[in-house]
Each structure stands twice: as C-alpha cells, then as structure tokens.
C-alpha atoms as a PDB file:
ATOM      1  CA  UNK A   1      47.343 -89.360  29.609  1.00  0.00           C
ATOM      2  CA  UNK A   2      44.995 -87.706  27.339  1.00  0.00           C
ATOM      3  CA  UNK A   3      43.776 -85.339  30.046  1.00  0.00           C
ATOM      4  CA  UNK A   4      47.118 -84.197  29.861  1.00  0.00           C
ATOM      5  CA  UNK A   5      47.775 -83.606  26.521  1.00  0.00           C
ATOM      6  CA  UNK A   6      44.335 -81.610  26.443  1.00  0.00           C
ATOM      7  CA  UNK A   7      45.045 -79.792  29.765  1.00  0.00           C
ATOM      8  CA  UNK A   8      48.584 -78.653  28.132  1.00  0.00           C
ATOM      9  CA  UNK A   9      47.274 -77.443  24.989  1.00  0.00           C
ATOM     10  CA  UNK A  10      44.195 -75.789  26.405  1.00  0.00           C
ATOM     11  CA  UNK A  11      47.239 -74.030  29.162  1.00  0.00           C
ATOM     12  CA  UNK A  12      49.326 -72.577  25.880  1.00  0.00           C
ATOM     13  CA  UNK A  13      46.636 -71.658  23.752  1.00  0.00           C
ATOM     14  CA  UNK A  14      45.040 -69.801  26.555  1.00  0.00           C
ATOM     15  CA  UNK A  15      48.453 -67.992  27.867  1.00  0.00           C
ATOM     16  CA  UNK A  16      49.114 -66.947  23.471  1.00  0.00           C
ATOM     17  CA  UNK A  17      45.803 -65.379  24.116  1.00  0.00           C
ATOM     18  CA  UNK A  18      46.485 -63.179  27.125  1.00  0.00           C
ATOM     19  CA  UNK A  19      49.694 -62.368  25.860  1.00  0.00           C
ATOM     20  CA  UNK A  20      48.460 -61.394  21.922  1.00  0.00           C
ATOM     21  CA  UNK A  21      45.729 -58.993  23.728  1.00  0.00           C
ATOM     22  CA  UNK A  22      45.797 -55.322  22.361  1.00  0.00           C
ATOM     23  CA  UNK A  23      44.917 -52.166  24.862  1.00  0.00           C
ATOM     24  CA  UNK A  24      41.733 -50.154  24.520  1.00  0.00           C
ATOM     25  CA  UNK A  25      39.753 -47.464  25.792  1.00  0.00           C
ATOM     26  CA  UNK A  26      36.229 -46.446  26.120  1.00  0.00           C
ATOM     27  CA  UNK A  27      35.980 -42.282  24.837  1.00  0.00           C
ATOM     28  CA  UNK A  28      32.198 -41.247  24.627  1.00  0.00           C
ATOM     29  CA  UNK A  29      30.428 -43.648  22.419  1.00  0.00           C
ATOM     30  CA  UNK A  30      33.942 -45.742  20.530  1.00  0.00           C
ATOM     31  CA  UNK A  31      35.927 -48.361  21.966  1.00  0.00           C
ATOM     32  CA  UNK A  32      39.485 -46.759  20.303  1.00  0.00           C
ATOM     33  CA  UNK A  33      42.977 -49.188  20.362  1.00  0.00           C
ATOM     34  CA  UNK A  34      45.686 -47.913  22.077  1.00  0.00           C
ATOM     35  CA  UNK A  35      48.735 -48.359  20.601  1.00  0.00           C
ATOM     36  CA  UNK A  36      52.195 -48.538  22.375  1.00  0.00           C
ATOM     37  CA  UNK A  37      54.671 -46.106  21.839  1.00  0.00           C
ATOM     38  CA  UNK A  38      57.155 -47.105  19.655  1.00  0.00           C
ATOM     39  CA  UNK A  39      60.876 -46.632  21.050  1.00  0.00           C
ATOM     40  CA  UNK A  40      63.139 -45.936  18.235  1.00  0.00           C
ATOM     41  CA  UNK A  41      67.210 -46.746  18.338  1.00  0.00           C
ATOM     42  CA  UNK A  42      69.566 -43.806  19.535  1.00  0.00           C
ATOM     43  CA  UNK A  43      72.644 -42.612  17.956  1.00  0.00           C
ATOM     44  CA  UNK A  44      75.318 -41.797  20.494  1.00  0.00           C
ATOM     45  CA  UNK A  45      78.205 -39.640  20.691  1.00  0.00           C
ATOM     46  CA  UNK A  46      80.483 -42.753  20.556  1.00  0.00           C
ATOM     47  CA  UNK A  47      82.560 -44.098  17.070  1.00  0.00           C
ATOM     48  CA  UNK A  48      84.028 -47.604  16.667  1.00  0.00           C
ATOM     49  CA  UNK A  49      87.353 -47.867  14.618  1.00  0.00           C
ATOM     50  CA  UNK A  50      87.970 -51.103  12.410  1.00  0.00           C
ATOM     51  CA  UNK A  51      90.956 -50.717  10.295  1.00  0.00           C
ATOM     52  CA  UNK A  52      90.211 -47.053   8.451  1.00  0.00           C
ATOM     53  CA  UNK A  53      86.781 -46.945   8.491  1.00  0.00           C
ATOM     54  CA  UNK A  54      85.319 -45.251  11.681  1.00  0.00           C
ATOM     55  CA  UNK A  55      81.263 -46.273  12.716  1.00  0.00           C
ATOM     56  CA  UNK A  56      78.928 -44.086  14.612  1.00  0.00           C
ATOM     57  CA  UNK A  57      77.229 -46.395  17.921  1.00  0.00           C
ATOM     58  CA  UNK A  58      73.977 -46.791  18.194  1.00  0.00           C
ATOM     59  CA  UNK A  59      72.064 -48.008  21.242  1.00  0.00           C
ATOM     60  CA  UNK A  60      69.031 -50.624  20.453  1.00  0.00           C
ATOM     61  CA  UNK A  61      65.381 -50.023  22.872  1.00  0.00           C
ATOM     62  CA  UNK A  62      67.144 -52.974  24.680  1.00  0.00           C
ATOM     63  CA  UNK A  63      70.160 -51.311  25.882  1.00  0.00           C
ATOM     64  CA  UNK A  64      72.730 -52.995  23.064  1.00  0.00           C
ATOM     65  CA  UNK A  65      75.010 -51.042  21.347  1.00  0.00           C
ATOM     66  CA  UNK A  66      75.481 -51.910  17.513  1.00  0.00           C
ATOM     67  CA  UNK A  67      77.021 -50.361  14.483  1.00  0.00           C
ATOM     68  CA  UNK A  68      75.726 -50.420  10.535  1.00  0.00           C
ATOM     69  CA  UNK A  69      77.837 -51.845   8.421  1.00  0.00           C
ATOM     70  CA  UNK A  70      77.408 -52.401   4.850  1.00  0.00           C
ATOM     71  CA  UNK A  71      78.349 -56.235   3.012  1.00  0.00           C
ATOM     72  CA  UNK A  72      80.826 -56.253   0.574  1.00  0.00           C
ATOM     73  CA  UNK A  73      78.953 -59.490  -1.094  1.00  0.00           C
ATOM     74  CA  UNK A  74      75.428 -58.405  -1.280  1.00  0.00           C
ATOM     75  CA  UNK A  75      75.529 -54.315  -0.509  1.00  0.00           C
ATOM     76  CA  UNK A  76      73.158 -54.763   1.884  1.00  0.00           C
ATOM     77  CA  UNK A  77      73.341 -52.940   5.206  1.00  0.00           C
ATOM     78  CA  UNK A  78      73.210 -54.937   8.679  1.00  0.00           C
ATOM     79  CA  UNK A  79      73.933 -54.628  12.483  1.00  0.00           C
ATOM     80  CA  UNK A  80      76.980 -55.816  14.182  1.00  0.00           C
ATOM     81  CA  UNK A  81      76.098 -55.610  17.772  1.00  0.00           C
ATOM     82  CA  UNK A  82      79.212 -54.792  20.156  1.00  0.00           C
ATOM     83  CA  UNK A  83      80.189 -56.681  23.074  1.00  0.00           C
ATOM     84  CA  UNK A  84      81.133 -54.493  25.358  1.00  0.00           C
ATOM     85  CA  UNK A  85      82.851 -55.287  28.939  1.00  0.00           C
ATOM     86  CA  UNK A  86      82.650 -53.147  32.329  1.00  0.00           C
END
C-alpha cells in the first residue's frame, strides 16, 4: 500500500515538472529563454444589444466571445462571456 502512495506522488510530482518546463536555446556562448508569444483578445466587428446600451464583442485566444461590462455595485469592469448557438 505504501508503494503506492509513493509511486503516485513520485508520478504527479514528476508530470508538474515536465509540464512547468520553460523553452531555451543555445546562441554562441548563452543559454537564452524563449518565451511564448503572447495571444492577445480581438475586438470584432460584432455589437450585443441589452436594453439601450449596445457592447462591442470580443473574441478570447480560446475562441469565446465575451463583452465588458461595467458593475453597478462596485464600478469595476468584468467579462460576460456569450453563449452563442450554430
């Protein structure tokens, strides 16, 4: 049972490892990171209408389509993500 537990832990510690790993490169005499490209969100040509205010759409890097909105409590600005049907 112990073997186990030890083979387990020693599995998920090793596969957070592999997975935290950062990209690098060898140029002349450095060892320089590579970082990833960061994909920002896109504003679209579509609006969203709710009651007289009308939205702009934005589309997230994973393909979801979201408007700001601002709270009337707090004044702080947030995402409402659209569910949208084909």
């Amino acid at each position: 049972m112990l073997k186990k537990i030890i083979l387990v832990v020693s599995f998920v510690l090793v596969s957070f490892g592999t997975f935290a790993q950062s990209k690098y490169k060898i140029i002349g005499n450095e060892i320089v990171k590579i970082a990833k490209p960061k994909i920002k969100d896109v504003l679209t040509k579509y609006t969203f209408k709710i009651k007289d205010s009308v939205y702009p759409v934005y589309v997230s890097r994973k393909d979801a389509f979201y408007i700001l909105r601002v709270s009337k409590r707090s004044g702080k600005s947030y995402k409402q993500y659209l569910k949208i049907t084909k």
